[in-house]
Protein backbone atom coordinates (compact mmCIF):
# COMPACT_ATOMS: atom_id res chain seq x y z
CA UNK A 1 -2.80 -4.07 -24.29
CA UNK A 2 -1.75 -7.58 -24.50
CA UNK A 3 1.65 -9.35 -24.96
CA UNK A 4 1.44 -8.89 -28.75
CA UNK A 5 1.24 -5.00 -28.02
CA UNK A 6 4.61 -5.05 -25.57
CA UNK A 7 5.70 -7.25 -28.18
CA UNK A 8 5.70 -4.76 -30.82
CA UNK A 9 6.45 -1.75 -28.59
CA UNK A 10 9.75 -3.13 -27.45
CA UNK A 11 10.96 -4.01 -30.91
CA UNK A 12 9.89 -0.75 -31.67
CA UNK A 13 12.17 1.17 -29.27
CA UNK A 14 15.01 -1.14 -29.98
CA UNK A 15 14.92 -0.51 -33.60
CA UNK A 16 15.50 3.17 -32.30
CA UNK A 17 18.51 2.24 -30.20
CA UNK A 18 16.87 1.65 -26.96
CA UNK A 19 17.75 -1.58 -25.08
CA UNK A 20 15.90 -3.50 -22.33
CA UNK A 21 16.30 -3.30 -18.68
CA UNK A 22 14.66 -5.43 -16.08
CA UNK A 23 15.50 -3.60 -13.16
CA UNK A 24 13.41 -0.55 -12.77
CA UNK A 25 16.01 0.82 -10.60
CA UNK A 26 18.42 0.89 -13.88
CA UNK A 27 16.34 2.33 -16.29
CA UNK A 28 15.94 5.65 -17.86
CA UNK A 29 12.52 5.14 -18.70
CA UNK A 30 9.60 2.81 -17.79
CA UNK A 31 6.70 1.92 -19.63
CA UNK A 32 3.41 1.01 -18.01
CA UNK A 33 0.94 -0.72 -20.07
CA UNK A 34 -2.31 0.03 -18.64
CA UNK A 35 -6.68 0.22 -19.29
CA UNK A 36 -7.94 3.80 -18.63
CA UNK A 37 -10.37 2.28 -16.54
CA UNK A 38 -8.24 1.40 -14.26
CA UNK A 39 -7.19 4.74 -12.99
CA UNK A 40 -6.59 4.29 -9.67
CA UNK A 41 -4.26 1.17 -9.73
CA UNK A 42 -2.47 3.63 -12.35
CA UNK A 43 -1.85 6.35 -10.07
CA UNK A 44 -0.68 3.78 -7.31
CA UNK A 45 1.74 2.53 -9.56
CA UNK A 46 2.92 5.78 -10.45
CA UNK A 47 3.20 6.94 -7.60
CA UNK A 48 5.67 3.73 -6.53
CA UNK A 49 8.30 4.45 -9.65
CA UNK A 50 8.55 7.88 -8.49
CA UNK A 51 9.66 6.41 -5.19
CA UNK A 52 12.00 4.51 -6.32
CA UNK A 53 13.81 6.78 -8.48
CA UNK A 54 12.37 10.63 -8.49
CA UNK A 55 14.16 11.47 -11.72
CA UNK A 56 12.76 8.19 -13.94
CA UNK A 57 10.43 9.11 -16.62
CA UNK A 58 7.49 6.85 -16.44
CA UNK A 59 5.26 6.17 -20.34
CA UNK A 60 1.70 5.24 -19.80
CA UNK A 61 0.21 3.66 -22.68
């Protein structure tokens, strides 16, 4: 994915009433832009958010 993609996904989900949070801390949901290939870096991340807040739901796309 690339900026365009983010791009496009944000105005997506803020057609649909969502609104943008920089602090991961705040948010209900976070979405992680990622390449399959990169698995483990994925699951490292993952595992971090859940840290932070246990109850956040993570998207991987």
């Amino acid at each position: 994915m690339n900026y365009a993609d983010s791009a496009r996904i944000r105005a997506v989900l803020q057609h649909c009433g969502f609104s943008y949070e920089e602090d991961i801390k705040k948010a209900d949901i976070v979405i992680f832009e990622t390449c399959s290939v990169r698995q483990k870096s994925e699951d490292k991340i993952t595992g971090k958010l859940k840290e932070i807040r246990p109850d956040q739901k993570v998207w991987i796309t």
